[in-house]
PDB file of N, CA and C in Angstrom:
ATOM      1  N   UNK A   1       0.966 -15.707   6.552  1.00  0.00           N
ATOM      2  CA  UNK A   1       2.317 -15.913   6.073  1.00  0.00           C
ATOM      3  C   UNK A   1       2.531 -15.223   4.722  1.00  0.00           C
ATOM      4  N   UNK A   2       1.631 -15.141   3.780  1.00  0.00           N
ATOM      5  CA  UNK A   2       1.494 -14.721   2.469  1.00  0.00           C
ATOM      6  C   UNK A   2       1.769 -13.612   2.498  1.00  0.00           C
ATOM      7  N   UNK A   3       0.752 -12.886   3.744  1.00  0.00           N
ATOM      8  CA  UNK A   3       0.910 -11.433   4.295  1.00  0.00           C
ATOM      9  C   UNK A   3       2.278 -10.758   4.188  1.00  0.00           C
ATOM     10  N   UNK A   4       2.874 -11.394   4.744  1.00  0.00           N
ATOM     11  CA  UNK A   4       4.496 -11.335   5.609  1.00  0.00           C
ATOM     12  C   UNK A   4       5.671 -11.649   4.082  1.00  0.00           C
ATOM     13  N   UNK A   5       4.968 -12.042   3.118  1.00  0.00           N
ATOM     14  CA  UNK A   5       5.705 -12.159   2.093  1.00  0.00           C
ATOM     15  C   UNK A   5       5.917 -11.456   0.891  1.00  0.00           C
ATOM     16  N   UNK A   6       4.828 -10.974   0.657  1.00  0.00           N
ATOM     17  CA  UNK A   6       4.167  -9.584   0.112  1.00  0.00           C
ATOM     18  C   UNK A   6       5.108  -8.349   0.599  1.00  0.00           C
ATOM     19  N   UNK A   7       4.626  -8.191   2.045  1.00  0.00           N
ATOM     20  CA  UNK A   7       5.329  -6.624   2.839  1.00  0.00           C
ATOM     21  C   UNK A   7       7.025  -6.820   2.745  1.00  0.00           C
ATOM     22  N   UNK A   8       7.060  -7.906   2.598  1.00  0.00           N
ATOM     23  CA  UNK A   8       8.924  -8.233   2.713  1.00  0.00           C
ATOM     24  C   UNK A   8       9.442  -7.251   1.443  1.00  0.00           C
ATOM     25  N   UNK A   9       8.746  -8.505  -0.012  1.00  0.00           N
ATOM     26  CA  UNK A   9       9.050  -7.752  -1.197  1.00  0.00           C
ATOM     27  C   UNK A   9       8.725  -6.819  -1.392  1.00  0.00           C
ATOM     28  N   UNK A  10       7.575  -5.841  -0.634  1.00  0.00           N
ATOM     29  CA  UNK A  10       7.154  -4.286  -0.958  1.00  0.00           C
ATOM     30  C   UNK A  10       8.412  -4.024  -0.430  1.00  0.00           C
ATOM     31  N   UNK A  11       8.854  -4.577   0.648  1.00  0.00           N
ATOM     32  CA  UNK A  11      10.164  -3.456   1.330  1.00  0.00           C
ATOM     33  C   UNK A  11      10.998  -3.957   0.446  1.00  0.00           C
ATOM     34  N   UNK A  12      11.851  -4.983  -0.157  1.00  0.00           N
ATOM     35  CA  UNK A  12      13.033  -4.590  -1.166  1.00  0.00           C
ATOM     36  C   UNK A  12      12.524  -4.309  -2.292  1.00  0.00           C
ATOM     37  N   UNK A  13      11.257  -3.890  -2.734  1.00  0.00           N
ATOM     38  CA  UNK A  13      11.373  -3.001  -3.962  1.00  0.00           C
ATOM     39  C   UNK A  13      11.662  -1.312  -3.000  1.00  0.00           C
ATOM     40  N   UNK A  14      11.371  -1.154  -2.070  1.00  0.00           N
ATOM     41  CA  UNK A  14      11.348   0.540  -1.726  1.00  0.00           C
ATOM     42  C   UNK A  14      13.145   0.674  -1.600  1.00  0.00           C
ATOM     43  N   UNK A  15      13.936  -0.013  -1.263  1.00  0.00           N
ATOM     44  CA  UNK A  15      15.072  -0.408  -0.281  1.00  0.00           C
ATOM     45  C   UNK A  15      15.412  -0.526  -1.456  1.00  0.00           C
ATOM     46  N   UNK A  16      15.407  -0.895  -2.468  1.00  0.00           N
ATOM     47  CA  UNK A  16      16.702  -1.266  -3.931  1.00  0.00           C
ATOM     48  C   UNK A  16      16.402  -0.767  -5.014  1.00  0.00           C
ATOM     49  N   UNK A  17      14.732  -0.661  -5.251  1.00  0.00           N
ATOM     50  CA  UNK A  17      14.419  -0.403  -6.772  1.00  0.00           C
ATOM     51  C   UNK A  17      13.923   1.008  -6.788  1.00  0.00           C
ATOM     52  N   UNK A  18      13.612   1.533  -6.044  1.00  0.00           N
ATOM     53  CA  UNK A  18      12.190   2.480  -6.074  1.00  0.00           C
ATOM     54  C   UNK A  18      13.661   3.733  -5.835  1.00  0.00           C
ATOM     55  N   UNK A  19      14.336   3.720  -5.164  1.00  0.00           N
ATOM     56  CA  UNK A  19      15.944   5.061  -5.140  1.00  0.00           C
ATOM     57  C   UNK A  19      16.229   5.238  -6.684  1.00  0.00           C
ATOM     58  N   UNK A  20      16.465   3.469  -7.449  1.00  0.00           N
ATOM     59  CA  UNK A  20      16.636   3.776  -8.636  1.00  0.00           C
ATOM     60  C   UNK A  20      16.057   4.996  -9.613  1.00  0.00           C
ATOM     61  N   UNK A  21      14.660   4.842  -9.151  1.00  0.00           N
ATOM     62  CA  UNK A  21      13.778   5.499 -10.034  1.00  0.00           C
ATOM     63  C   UNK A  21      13.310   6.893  -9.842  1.00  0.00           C
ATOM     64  N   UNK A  22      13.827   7.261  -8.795  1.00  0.00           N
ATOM     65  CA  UNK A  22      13.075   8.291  -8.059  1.00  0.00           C
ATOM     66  C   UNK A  22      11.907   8.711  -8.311  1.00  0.00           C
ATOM     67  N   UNK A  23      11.835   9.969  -7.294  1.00  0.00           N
ATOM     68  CA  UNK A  23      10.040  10.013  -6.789  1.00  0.00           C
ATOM     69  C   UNK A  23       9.070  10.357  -7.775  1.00  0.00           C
ATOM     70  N   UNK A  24       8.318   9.668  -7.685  1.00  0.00           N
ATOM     71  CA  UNK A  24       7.400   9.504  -9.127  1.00  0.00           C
ATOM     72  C   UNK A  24       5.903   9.608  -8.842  1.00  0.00           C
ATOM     73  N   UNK A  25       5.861   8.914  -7.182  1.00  0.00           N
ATOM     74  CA  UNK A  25       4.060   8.546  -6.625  1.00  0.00           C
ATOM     75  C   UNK A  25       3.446  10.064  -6.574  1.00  0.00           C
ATOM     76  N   UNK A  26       2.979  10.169  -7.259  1.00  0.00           N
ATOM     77  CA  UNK A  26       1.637  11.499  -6.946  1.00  0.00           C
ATOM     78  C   UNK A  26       0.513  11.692  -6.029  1.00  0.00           C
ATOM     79  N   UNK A  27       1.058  10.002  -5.163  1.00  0.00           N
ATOM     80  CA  UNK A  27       0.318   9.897  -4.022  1.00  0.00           C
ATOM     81  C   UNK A  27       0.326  10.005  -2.693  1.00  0.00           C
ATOM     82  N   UNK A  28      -0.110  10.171  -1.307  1.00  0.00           N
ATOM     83  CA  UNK A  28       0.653  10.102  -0.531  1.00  0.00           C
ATOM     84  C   UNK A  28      -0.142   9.500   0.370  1.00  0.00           C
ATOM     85  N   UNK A  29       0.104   8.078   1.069  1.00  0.00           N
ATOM     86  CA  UNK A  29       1.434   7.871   1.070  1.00  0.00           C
ATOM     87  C   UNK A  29       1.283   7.295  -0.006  1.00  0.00           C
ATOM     88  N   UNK A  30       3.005   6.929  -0.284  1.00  0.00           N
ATOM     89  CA  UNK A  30       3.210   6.323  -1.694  1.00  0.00           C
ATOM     90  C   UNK A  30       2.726   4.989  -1.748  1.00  0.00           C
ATOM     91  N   UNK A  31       2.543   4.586  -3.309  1.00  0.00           N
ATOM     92  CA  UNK A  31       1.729   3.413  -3.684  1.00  0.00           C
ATOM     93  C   UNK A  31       2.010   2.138  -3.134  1.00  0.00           C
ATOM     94  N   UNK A  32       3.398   1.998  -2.527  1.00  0.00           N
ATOM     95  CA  UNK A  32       4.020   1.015  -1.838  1.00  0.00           C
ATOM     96  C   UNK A  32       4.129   1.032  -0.630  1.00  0.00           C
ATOM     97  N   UNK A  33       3.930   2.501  -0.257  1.00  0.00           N
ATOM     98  CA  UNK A  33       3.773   2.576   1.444  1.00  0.00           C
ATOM     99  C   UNK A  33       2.278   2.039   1.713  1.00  0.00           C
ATOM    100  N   UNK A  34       1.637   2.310   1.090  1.00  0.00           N
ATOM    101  CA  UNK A  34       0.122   2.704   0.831  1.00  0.00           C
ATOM    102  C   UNK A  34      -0.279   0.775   0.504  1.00  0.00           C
ATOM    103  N   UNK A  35       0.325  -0.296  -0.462  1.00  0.00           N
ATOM    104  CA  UNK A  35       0.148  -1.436  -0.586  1.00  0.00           C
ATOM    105  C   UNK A  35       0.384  -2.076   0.634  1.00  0.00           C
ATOM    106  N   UNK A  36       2.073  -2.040   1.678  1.00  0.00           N
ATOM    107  CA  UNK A  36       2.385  -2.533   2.548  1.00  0.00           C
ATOM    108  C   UNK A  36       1.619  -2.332   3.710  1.00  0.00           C
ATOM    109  N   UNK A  37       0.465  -0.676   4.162  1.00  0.00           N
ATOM    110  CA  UNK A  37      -0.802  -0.532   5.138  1.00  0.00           C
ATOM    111  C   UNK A  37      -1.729  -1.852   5.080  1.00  0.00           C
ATOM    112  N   UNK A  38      -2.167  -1.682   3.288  1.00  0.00           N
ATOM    113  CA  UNK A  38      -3.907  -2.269   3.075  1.00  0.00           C
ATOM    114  C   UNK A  38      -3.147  -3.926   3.503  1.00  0.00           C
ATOM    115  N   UNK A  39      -2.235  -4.539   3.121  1.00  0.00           N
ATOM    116  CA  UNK A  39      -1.643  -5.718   2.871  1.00  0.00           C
ATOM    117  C   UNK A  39      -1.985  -6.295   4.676  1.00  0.00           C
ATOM    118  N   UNK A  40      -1.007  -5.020   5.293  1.00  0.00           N
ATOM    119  CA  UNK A  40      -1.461  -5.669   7.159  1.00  0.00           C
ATOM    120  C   UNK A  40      -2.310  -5.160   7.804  1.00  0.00           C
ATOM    121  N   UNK A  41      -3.265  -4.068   6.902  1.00  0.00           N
ATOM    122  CA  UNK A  41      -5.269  -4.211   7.889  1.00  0.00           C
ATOM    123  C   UNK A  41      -5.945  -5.198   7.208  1.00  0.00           C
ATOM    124  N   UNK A  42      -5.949  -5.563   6.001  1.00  0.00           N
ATOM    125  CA  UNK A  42      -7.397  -6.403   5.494  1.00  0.00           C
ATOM    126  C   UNK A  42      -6.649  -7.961   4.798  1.00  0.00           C
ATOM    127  N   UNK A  43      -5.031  -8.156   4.754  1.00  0.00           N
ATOM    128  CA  UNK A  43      -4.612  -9.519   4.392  1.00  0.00           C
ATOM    129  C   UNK A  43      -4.462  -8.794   3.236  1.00  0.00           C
ATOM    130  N   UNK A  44      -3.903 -10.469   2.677  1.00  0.00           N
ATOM    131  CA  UNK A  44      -3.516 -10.616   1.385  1.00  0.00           C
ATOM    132  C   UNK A  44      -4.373 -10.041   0.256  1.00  0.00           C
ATOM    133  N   UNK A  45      -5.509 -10.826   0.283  1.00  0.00           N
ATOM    134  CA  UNK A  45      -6.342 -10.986  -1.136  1.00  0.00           C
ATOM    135  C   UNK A  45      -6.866  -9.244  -0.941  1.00  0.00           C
ATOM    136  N   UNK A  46      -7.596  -9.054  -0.154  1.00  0.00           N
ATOM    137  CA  UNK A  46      -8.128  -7.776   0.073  1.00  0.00           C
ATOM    138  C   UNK A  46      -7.108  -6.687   0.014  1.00  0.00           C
ATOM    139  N   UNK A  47      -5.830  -5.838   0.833  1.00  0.00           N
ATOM    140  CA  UNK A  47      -5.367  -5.650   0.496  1.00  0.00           C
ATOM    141  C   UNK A  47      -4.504  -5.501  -0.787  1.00  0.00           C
ATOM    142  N   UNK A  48      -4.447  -6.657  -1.227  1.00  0.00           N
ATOM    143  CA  UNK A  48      -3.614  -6.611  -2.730  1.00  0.00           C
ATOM    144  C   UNK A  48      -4.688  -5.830  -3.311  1.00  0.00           C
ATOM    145  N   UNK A  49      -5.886  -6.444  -3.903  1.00  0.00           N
ATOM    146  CA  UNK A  49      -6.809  -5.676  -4.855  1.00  0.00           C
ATOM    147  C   UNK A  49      -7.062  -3.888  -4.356  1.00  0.00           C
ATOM    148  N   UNK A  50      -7.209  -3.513  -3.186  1.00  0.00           N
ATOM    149  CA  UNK A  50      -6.972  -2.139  -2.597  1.00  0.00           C
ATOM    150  C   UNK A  50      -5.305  -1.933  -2.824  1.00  0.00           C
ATOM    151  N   UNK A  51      -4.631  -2.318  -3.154  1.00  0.00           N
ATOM    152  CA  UNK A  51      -3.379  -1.817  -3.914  1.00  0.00           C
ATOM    153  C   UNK A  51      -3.454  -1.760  -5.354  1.00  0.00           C
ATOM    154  N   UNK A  52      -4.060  -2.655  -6.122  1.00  0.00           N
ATOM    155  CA  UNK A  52      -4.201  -3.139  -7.266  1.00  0.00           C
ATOM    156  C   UNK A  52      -4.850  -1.552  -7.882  1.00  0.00           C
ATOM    157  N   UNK A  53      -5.896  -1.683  -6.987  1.00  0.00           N
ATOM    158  CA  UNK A  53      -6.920  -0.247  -7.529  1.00  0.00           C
ATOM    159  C   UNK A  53      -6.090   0.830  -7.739  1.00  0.00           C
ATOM    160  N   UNK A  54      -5.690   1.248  -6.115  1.00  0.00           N
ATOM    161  CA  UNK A  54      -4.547   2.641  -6.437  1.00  0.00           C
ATOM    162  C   UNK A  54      -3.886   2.444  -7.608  1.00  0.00           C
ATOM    163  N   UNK A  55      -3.260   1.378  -7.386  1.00  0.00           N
ATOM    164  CA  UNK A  55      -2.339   1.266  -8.604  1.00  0.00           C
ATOM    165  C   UNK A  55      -2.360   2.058  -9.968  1.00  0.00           C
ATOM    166  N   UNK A  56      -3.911   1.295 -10.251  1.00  0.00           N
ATOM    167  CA  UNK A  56      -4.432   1.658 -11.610  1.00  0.00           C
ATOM    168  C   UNK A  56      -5.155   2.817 -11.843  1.00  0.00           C
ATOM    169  N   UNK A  57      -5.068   3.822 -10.641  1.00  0.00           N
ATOM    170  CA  UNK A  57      -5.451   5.105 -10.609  1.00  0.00           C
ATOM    171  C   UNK A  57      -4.147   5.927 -10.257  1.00  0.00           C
ATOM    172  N   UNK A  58      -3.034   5.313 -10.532  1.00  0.00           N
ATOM    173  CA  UNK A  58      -1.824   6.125 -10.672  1.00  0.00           C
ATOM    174  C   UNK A  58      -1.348   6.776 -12.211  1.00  0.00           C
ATOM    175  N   UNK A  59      -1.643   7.787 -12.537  1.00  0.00           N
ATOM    176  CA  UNK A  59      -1.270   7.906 -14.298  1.00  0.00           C
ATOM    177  C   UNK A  59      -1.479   9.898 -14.561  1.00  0.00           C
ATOM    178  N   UNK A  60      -1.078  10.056 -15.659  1.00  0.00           N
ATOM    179  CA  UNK A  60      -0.532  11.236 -15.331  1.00  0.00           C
ATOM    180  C   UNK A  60      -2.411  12.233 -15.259  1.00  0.00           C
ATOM    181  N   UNK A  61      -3.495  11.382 -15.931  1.00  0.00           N
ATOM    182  CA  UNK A  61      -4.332  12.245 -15.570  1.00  0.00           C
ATOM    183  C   UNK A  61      -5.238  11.921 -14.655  1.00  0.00           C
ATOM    184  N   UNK A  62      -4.887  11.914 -13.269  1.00  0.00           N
ATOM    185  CA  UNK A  62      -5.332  12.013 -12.277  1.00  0.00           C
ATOM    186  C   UNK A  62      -4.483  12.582 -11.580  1.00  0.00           C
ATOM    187  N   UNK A  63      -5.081  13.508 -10.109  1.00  0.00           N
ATOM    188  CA  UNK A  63      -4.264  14.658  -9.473  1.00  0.00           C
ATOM    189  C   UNK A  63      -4.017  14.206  -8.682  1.00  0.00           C
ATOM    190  N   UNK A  64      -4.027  12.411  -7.738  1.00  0.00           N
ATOM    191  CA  UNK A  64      -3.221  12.397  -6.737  1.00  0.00           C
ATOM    192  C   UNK A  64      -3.450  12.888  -6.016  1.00  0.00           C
ATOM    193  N   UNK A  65      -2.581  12.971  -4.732  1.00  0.00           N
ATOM    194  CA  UNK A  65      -2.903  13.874  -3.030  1.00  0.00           C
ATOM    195  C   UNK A  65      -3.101  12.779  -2.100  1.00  0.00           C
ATOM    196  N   UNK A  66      -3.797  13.631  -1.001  1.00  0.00           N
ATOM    197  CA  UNK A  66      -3.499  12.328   0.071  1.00  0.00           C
ATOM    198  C   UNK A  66      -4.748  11.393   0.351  1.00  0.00           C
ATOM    199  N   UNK A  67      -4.345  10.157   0.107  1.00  0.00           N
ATOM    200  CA  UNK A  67      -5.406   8.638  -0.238  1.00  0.00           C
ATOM    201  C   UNK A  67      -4.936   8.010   0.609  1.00  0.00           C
ATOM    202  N   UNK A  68      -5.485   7.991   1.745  1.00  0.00           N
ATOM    203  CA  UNK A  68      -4.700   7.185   3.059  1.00  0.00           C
ATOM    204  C   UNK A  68      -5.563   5.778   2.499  1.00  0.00           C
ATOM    205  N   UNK A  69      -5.378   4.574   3.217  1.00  0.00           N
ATOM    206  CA  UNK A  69      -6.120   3.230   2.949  1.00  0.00           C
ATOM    207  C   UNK A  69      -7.391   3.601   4.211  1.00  0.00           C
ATOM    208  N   UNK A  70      -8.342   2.863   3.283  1.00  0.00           N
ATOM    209  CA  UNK A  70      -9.237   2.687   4.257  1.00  0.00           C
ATOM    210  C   UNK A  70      -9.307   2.138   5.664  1.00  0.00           C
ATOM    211  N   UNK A  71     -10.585   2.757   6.145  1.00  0.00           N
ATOM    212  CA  UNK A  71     -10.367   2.360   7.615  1.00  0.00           C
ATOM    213  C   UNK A  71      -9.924   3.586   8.648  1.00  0.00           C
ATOM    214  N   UNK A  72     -10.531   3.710   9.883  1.00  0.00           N
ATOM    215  CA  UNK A  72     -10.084   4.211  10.732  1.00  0.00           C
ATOM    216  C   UNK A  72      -9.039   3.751  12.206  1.00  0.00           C
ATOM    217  N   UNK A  73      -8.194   4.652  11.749  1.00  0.00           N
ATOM    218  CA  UNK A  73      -6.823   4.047  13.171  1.00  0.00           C
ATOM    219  C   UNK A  73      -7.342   3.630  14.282  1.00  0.00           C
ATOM    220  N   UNK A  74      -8.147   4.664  14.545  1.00  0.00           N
ATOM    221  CA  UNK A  74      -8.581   4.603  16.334  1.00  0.00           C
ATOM    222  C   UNK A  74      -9.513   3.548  16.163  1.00  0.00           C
ATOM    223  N   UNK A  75     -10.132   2.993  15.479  1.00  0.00           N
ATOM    224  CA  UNK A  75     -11.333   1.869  15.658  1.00  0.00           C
ATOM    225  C   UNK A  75     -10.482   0.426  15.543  1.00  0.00           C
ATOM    226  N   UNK A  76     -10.088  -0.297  16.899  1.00  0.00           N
ATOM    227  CA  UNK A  76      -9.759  -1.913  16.831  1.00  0.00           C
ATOM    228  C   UNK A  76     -10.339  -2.449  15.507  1.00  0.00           C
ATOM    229  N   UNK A  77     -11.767  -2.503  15.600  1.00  0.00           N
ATOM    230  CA  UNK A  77     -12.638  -3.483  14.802  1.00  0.00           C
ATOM    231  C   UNK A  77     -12.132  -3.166  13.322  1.00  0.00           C
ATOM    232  N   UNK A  78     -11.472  -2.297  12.627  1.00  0.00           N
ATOM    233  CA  UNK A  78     -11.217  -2.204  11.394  1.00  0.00           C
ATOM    234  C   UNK A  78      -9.606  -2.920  11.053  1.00  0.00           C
ATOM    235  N   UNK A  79      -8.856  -3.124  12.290  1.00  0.00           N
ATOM    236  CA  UNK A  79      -7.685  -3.858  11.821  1.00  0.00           C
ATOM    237  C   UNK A  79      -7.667  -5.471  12.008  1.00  0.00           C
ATOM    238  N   UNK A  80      -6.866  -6.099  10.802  1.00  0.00           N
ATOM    239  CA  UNK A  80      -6.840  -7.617  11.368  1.00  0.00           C
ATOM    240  C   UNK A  80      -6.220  -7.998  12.370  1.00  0.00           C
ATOM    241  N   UNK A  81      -6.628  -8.877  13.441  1.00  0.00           N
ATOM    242  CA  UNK A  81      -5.436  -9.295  14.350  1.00  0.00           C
ATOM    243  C   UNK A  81      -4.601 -10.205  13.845  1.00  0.00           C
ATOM    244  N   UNK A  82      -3.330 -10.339  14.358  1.00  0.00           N
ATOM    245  CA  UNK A  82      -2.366 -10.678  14.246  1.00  0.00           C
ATOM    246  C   UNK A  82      -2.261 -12.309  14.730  1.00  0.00           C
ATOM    247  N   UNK A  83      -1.409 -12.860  14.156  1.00  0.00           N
ATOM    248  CA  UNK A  83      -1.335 -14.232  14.636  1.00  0.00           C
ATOM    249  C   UNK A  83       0.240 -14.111  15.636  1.00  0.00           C
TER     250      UNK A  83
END
């Protein structure tokens, strides 16, 4: 449920706040696309801190590029199931 509460508010910060500011992530995907992935493969706590990290490796001296979240697509065993 926590899960589901998290990805909500990632989506109205992308949806209201993040247009405000324009494009800024040096990452791809962006740090919020990229929070709302880790948030629904590994949950809350895990996810958040794998957002937390990017996070704090967002700044102007680091080069960014593409940092997909961990884990491989095609492998079941790396995503959480769903309730």
């Amino acid at each position: 449920m926590i899960d589901r509460l998290l990805i909500g508010a990632l989506r109205l910060y992308k949806r209201f706040i993040s247009p405000l500011l324009g494009p800024r992530c040096r990452f791809v995907p962006s740090c919020s696309e990229y929070a709302m992935q880790a948030i629904a493969r590994f949950g809350a706590v895990r996810g958040g801190w794998l957002a937390a990290r990017r996070i704090a490796r967002c700044h102007p001296f680091h080069p960014g590029g593409h940092d997909p979240v961990p884990g491989d697509d095609t492998n079941p065993h790396t995503h959480r199931t769903h309730r």
